[in-house]
Protein backbone atom coordinates (compact mmCIF):
# COMPACT_ATOMS: atom_id res chain seq x y z
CA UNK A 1 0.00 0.00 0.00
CA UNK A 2 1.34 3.51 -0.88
CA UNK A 3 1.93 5.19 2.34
CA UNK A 4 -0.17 8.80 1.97
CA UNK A 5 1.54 12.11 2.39
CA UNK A 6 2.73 13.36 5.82
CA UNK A 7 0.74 15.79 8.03
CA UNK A 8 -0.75 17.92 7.28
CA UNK A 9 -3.16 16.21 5.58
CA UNK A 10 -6.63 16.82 3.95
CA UNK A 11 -7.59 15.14 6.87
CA UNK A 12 -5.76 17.19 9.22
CA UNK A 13 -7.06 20.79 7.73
CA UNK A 14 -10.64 18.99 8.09
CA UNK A 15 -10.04 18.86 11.61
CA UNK A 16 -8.42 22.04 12.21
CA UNK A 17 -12.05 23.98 9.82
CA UNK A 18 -14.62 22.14 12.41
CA UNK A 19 -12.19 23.33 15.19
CA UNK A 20 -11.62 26.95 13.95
CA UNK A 21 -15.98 26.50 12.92
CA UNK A 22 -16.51 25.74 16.08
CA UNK A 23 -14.43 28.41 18.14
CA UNK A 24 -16.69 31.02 16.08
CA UNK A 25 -19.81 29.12 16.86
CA UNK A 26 -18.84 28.96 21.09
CA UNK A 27 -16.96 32.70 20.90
CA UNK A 28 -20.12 34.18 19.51
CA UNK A 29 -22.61 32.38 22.10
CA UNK A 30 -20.87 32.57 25.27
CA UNK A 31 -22.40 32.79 27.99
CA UNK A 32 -24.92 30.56 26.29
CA UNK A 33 -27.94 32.49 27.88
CA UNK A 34 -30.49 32.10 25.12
CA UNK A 35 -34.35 33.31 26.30
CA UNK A 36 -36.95 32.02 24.03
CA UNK A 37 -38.55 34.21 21.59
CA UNK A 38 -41.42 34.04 18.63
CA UNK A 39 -40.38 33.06 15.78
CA UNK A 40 -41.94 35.98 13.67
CA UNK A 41 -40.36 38.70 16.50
CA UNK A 42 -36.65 36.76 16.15
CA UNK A 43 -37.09 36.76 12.32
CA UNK A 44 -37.93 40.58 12.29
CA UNK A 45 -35.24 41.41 14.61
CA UNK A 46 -32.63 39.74 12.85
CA UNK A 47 -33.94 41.19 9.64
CA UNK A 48 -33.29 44.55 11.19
CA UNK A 49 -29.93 43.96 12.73
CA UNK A 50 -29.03 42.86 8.94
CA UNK A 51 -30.15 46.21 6.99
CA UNK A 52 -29.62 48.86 10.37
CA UNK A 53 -26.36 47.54 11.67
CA UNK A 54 -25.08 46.54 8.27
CA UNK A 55 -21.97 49.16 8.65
CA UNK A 56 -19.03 48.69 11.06
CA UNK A 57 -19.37 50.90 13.99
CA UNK A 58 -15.97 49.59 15.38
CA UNK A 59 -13.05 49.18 13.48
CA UNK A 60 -11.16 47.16 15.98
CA UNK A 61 -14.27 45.06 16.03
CA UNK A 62 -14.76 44.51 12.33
CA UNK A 63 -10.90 43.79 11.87
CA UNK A 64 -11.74 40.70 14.73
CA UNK A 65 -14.54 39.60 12.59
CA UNK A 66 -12.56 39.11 9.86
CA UNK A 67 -9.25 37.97 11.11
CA UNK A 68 -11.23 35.52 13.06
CA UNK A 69 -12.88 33.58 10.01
CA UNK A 70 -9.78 33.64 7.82
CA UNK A 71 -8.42 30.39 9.45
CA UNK A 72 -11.57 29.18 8.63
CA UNK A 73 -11.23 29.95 4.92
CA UNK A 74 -8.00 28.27 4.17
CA UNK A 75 -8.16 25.35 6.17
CA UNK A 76 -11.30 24.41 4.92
CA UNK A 77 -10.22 24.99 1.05
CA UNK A 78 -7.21 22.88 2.07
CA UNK A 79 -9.61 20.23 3.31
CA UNK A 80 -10.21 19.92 -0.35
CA UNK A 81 -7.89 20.91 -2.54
CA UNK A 82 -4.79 19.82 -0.81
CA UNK A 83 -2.69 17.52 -3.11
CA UNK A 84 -4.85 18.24 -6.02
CA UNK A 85 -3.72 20.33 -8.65
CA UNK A 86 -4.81 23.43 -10.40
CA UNK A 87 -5.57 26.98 -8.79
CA UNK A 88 -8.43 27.76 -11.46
CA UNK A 89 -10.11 24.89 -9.78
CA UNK A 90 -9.15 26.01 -6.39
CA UNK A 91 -11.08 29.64 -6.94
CA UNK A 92 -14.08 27.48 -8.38
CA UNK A 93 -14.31 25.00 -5.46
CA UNK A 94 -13.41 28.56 -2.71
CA UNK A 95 -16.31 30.02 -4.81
CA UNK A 96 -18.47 26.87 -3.93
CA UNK A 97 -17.69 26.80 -0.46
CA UNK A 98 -17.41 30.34 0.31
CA UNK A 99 -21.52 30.70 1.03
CA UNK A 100 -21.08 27.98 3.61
CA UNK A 101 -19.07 30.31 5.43
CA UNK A 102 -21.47 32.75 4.86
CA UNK A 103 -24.01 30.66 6.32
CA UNK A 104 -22.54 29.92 9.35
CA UNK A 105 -21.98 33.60 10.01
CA UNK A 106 -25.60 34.07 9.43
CA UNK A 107 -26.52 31.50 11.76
CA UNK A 108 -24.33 32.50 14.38
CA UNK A 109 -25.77 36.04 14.22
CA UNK A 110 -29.38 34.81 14.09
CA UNK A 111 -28.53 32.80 17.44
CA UNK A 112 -27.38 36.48 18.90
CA UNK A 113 -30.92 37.12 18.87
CA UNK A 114 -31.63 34.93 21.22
CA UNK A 115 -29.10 36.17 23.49
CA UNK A 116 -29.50 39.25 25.62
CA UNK A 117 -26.33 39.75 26.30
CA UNK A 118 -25.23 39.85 22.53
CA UNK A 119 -25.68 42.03 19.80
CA UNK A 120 -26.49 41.17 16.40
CA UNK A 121 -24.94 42.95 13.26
CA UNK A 122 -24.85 42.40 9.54
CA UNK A 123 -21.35 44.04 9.67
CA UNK A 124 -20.48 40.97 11.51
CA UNK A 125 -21.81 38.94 8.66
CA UNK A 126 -20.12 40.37 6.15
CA UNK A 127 -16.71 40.85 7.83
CA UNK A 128 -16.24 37.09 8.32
CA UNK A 129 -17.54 36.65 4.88
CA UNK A 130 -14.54 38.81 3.56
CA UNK A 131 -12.13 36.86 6.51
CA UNK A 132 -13.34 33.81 5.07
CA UNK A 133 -12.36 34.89 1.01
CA UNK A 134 -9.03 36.40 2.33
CA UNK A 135 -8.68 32.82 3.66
CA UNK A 136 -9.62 31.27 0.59
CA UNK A 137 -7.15 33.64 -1.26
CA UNK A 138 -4.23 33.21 0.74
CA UNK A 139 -4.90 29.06 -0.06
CA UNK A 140 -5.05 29.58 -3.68
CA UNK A 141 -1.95 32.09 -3.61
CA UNK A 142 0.20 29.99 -1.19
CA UNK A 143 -1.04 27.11 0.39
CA UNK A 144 0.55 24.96 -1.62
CA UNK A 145 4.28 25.98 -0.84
CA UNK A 146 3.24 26.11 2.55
CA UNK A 147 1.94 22.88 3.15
CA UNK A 148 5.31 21.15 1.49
CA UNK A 149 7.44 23.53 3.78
CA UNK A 150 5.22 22.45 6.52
CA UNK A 151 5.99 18.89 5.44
CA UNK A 152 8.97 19.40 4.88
CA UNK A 153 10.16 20.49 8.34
CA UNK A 154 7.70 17.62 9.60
CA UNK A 155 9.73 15.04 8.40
CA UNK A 156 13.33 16.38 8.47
CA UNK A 157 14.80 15.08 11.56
CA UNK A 158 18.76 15.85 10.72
CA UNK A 159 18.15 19.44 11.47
CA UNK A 160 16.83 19.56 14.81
CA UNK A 161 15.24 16.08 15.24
CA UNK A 162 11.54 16.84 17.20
CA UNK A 163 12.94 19.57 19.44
CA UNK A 164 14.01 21.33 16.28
CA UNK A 165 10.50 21.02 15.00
CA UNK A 166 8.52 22.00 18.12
CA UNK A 167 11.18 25.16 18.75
CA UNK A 168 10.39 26.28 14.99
CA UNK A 169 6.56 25.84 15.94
CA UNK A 170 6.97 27.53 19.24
CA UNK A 171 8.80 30.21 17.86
CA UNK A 172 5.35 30.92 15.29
CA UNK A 173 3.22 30.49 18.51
CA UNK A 174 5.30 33.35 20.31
CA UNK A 175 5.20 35.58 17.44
CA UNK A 176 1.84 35.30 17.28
CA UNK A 177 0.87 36.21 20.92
CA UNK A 178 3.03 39.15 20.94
CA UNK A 179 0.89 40.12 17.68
CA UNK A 180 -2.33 39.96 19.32
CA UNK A 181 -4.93 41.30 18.93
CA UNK A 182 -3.66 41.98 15.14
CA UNK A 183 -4.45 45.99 15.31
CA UNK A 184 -1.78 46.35 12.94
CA UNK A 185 -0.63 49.51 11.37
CA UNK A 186 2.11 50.04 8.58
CA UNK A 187 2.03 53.69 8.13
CA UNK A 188 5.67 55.07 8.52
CA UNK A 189 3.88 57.98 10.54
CA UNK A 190 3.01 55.51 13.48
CA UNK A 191 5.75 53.95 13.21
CA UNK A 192 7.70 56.74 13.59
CA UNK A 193 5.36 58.08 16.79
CA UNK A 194 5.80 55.13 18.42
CA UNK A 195 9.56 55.03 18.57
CA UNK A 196 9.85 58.45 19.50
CA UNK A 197 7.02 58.58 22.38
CA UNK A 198 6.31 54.91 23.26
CA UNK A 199 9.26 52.74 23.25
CA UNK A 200 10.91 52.60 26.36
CA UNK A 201 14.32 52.41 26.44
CA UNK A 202 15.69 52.43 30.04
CA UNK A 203 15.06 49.24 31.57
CA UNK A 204 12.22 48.86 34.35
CA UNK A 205 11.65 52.42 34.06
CA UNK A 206 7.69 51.67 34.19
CA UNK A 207 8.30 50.98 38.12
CA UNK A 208 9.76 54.11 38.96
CA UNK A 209 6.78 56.66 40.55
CA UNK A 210 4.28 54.26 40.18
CA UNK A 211 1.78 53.55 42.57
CA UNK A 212 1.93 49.86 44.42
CA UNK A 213 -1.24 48.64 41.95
CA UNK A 214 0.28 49.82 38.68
CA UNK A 215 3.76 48.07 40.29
CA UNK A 216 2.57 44.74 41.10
CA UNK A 217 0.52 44.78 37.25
CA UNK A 218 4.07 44.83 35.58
CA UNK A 219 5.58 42.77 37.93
CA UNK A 220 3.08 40.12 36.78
CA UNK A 221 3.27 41.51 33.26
CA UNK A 222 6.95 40.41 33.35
CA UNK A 223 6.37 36.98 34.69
CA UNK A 224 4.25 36.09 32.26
CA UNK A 225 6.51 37.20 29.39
CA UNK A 226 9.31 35.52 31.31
CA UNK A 227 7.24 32.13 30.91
CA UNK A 228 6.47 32.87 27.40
CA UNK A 229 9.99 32.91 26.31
CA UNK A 230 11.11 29.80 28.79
CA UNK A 231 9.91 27.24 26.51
CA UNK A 232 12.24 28.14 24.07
CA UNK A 233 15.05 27.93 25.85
CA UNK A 234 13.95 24.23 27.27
CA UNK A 235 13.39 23.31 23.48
CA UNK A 236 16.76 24.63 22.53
CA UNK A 237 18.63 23.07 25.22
CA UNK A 238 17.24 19.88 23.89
CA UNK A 239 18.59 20.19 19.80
CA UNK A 240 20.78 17.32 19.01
CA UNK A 241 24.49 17.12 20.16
CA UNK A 242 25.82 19.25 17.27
CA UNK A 243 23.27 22.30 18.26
CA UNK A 244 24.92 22.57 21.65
CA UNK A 245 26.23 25.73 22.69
CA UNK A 246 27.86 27.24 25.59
CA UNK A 247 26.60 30.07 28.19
CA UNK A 248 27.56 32.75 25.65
CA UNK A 249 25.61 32.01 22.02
CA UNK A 250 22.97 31.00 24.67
CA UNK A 251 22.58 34.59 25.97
CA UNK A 252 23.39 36.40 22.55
CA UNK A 253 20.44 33.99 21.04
CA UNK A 254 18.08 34.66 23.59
CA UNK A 255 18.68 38.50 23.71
CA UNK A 256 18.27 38.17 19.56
CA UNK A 257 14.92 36.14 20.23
CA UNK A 258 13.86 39.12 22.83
CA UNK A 259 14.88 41.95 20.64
CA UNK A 260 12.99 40.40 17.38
CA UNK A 261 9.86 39.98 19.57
CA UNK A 262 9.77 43.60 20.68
CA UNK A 263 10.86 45.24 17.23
CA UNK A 264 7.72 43.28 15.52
CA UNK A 265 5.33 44.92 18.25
CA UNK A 266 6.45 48.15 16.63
CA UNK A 267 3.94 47.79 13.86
CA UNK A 268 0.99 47.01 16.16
CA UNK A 269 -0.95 49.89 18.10
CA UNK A 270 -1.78 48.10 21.41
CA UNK A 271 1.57 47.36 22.25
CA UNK A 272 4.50 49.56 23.53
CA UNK A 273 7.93 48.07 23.24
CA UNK A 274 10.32 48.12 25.52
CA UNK A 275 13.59 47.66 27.14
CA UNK A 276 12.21 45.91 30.41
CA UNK A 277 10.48 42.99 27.93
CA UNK A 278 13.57 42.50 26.02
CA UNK A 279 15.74 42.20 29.25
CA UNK A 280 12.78 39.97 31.27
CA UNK A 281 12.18 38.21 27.68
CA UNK A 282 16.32 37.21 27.48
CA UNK A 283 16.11 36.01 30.94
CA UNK A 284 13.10 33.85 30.57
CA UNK A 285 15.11 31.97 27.86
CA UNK A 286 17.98 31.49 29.77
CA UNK A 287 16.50 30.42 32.31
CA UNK A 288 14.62 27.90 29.90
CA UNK A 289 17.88 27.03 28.92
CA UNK A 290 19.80 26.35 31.87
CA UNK A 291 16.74 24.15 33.54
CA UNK A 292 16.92 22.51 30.42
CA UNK A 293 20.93 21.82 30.69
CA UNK A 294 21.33 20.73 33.93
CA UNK A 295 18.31 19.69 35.66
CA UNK A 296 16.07 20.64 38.35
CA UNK A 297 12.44 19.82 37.11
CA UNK A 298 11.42 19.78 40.33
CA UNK A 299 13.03 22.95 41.97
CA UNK A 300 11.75 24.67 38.99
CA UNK A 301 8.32 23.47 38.88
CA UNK A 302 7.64 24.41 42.53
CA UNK A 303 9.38 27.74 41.83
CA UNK A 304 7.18 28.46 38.54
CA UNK A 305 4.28 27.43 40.54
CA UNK A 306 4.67 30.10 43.03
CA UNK A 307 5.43 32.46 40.52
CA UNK A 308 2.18 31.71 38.48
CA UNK A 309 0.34 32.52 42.41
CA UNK A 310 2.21 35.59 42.55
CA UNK A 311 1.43 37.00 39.12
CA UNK A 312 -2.42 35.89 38.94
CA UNK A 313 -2.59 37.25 43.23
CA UNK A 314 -1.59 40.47 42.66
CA UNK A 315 -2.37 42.91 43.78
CA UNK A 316 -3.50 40.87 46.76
CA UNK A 317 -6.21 43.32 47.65
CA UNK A 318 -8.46 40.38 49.63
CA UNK A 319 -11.75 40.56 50.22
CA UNK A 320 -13.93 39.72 53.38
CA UNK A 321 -16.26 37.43 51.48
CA UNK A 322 -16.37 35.26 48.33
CA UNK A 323 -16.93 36.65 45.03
CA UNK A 324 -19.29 34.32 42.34
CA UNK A 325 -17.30 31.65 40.62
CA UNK A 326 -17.71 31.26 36.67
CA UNK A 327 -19.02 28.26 35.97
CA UNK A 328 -19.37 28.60 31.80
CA UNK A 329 -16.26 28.06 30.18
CA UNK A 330 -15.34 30.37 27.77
CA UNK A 331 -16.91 33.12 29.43
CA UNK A 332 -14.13 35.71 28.74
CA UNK A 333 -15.40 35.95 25.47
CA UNK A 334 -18.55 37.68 26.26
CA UNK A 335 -17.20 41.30 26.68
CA UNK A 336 -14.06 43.04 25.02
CA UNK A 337 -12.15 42.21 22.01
CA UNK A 338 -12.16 38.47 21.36
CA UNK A 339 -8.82 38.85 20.47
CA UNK A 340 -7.47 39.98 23.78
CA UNK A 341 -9.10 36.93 25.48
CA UNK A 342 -7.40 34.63 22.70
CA UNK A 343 -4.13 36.28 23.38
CA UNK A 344 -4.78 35.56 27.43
CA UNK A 345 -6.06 31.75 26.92
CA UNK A 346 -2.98 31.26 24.68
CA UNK A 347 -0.31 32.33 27.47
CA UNK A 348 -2.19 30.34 30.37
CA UNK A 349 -1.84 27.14 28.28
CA UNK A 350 1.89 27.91 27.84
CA UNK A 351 2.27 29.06 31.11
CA UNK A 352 0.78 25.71 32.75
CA UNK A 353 2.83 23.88 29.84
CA UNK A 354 5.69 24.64 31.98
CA UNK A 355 4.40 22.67 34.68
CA UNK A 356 3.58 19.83 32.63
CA UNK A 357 7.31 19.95 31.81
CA UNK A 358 8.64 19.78 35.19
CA UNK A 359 5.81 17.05 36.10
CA UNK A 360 7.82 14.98 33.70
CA UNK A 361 6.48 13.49 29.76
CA UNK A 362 6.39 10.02 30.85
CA UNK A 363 3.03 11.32 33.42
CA UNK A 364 0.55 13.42 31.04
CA UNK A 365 -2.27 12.29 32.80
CA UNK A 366 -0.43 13.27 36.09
CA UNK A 367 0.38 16.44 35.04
CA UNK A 368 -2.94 17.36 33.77
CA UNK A 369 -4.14 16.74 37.44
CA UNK A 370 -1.04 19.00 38.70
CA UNK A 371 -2.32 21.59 36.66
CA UNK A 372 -5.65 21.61 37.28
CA UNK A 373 -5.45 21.87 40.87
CA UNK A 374 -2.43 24.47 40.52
CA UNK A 375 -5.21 26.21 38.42
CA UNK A 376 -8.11 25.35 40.90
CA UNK A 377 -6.16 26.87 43.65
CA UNK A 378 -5.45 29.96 41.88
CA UNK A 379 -8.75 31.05 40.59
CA UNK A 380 -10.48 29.65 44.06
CA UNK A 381 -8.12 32.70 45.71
CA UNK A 382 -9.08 34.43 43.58
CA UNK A 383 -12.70 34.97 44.43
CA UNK A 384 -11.68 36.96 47.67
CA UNK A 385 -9.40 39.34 45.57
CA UNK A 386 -11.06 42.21 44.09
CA UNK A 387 -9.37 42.36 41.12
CA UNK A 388 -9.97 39.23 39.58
CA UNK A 389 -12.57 37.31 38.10
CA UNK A 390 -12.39 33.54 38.62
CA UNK A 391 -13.67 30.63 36.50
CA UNK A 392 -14.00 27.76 35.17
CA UNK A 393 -12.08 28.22 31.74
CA UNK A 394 -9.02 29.26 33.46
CA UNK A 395 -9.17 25.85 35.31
CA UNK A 396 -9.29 23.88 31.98
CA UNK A 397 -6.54 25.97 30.94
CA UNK A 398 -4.65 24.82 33.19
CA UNK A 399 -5.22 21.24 33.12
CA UNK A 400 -5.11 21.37 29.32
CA UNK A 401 -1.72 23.17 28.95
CA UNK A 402 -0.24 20.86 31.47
CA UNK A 403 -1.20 17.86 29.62
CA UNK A 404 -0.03 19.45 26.47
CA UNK A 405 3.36 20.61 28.19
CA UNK A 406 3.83 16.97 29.16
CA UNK A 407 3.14 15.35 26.50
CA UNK A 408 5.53 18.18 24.37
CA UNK A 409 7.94 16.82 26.80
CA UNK A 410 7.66 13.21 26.10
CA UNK A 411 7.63 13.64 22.08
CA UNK A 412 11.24 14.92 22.52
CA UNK A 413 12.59 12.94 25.27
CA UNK A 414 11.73 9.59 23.23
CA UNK A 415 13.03 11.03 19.99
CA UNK A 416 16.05 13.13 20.75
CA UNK A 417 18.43 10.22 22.59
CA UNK A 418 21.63 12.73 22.16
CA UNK A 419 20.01 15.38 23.88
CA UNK A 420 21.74 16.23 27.10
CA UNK A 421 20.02 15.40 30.53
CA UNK A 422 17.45 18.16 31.67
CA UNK A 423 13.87 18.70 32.70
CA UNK A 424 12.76 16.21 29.63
């Protein structure tokens, strides 16, 4: 039998449409609170929300709307028309499937009638139509190449082995987060503003004058960038023997991973670069590195563990009683940008990846457990802090990017035998 091509597959961007489908569907519902209405008063509503609200009143809002459903878009054209040829029959088949992208915005919209807490828009509609086409567009113009570099990497193992692979993939995750929420902006005018008022260029300079709140925020700010870029120090302390390097290239790598991070921030409005991040960023892959040199899962794992208290604590402004516990998951995706609460789900699963890590990759299951009572813990002190809003999603979170830190952890123990001994 002919073996079939490696991932990703038709199969695979099949999986990855329903899940990208799906995240739409559950984004756009939460907090699932649907009130029954008649059916001719639902119908007339959502006829009205399609021809009143049909133009975008927010621009960071329609940009979400579309960003959101180009996934969608290419992955499910790629569910298709991956390995078959011809791009005139890739923009007839996009054409053919385009309306049942349509249609799912449509439905989703019509169930945000039902839904007090939502509001529904035909700018909506129409923005994850054009998400969807961009999608669609970007499949016909370069899916393609990108699937056989994708493959490609996939299968090379005498450049990196699986800890060359996952760093390379890591290193896409962290560019995205830093990215988020996407309000991008390439006029030379803002880019020029923001170097000369918002970059910040003396180190920790944000802490001086400020008042203990605004302190402890970027003390927790830093933590969590710290963990962001810790992972990719553990993966590159884990490259096959010929990838080794001493303390030096370490820290001039890391301080070149820190600096690229910041300097692509420059081009996005919501985010101010700075010194402190590239500094904190450098550290956090150092740090990464030198667990994953010489040891010390354990010391590090309780150590991270009190760090993750510290930075999801503070301010530690306590409360006399309980505050109400979340129980729908996914609930941060009821208010604000959708973007900002992808951004924040993204870094908890890292975050609690690093436990998984230290729990070991021989014990997934374990370490799911670890984190989710790490996680449990956190957001149960958290409903007698004012400042926080505990739930359930941030639990899963936790469990999930344990188990997923783990299991990381396994894939390149058991296929990286010259690695040198470390947290794997």
């Amino acid at each position: 039998m002919t073996p079939g091509p490696p991932p990703p597959t038709r199969r695979t961007f099949g999986l990855l449409a329903l899940g990208f489908a799906a995240f739409i569907v559950y984004g756009s519902w939460v907090p699932l609170n649907f009130r029954a209405r008649p059916p001719a008063a639902a119908i007339d509503a959502f006829t009205t929300a399609m021809i009143e609200r049909a133009a975008v009143d927010s621009r960071s809002d329609g940009v979400a709307n579309v960003l959101i459903a180009v996934p969608l878009g290419f992955t499910l054209l790629a569910a298709v028309r991956a390995d078959r040829p011809g791009r005139g029959r890739d923009i007839v088949v996009g054409a053919a499937l385009l309306p049942a992208c349509v249609g799912l915005a449509v439905g989703v919209e019509f169930g945000q009638v039902f839904l007090p807490s939502r509001t529904c828009s035909g700018s909506d509609v129409w923005c994850q139509g054009l998400g969807a086409a961009l999608g669609m567009g970007a499949w016909v113009v370069a899916g393609r190449p990108l699937t056989g570099q994708a493959r490609a990497v996939w299968g090379r193992t005498r450049d990196g082995g699986v800890a060359g692979r996952v760093l390379l993939a890591y290193l896409g995750l962290l560019a995205v987060v830093q990215v988020l929420p996407l309000d991008l902006s390439p006029s030379p005018k803002d880019l020029y503003k923001k170097l000369r008022d918002e970059v910040r260029v003396v180190p920790f300079g944000e802490f001086r004058g400020a008042d203990e709140n605004r302190a402890w925020a970027a003390g927790a700010k830093e933590i969590k960038l710290a963990g962001l870029f810790a992972p990719a120090g553990l993966l590159a302390a884990a490259l096959p023997g010929r990838f080794w390097v001493g303390f030096p290239r370490a820290a001039v790598a890391a301080a070149g991973l820190a600096v690229g991070m910041e300097a692509i921030q420059l081009v996005v409005q919501s985010r101010s670069p700075g010194a402190t991040d590239v500094v904190v960023g450098t550290a956090g892959a150092l740090i990464g590195w030198g667990v994953g040199r010489r040891g010390r899962a354990g010391v590090f794992g309780v150590a991270w563990a009190a760090a993750l208290v510290v930075a999801y604590w503070e301010p530690f402004d306590f409360r006399d009683s309980a505050t109400a516990f979340g129980w729908i998951p996914g609930m941060p995706f009821e208010s604000g940008n959708p973007l900002f609460a992808f951004e924040e789900m993204l870094t908890k699963l890292v975050l609690f990846g690093l436990v998984g890590a230290a729990v070991g990759g021989r014990r997934p299951v374990l370490a799911a457990g670890v984190g989710l009572g790490l996680a449990a813990a956190i957001e149960a002190g958290q409903c007698f802090l004012h400042s926080h809003t505990p739930g359930v999603t941030d639990v899963l979170l936790g469990g999930g990017g344990a188990f997923a830190g783990a299991w990381v952890a396994g894939r390149v123990a058991g296929r990286d035998s010259t690695r040198p001994a470390g947290v794997y």
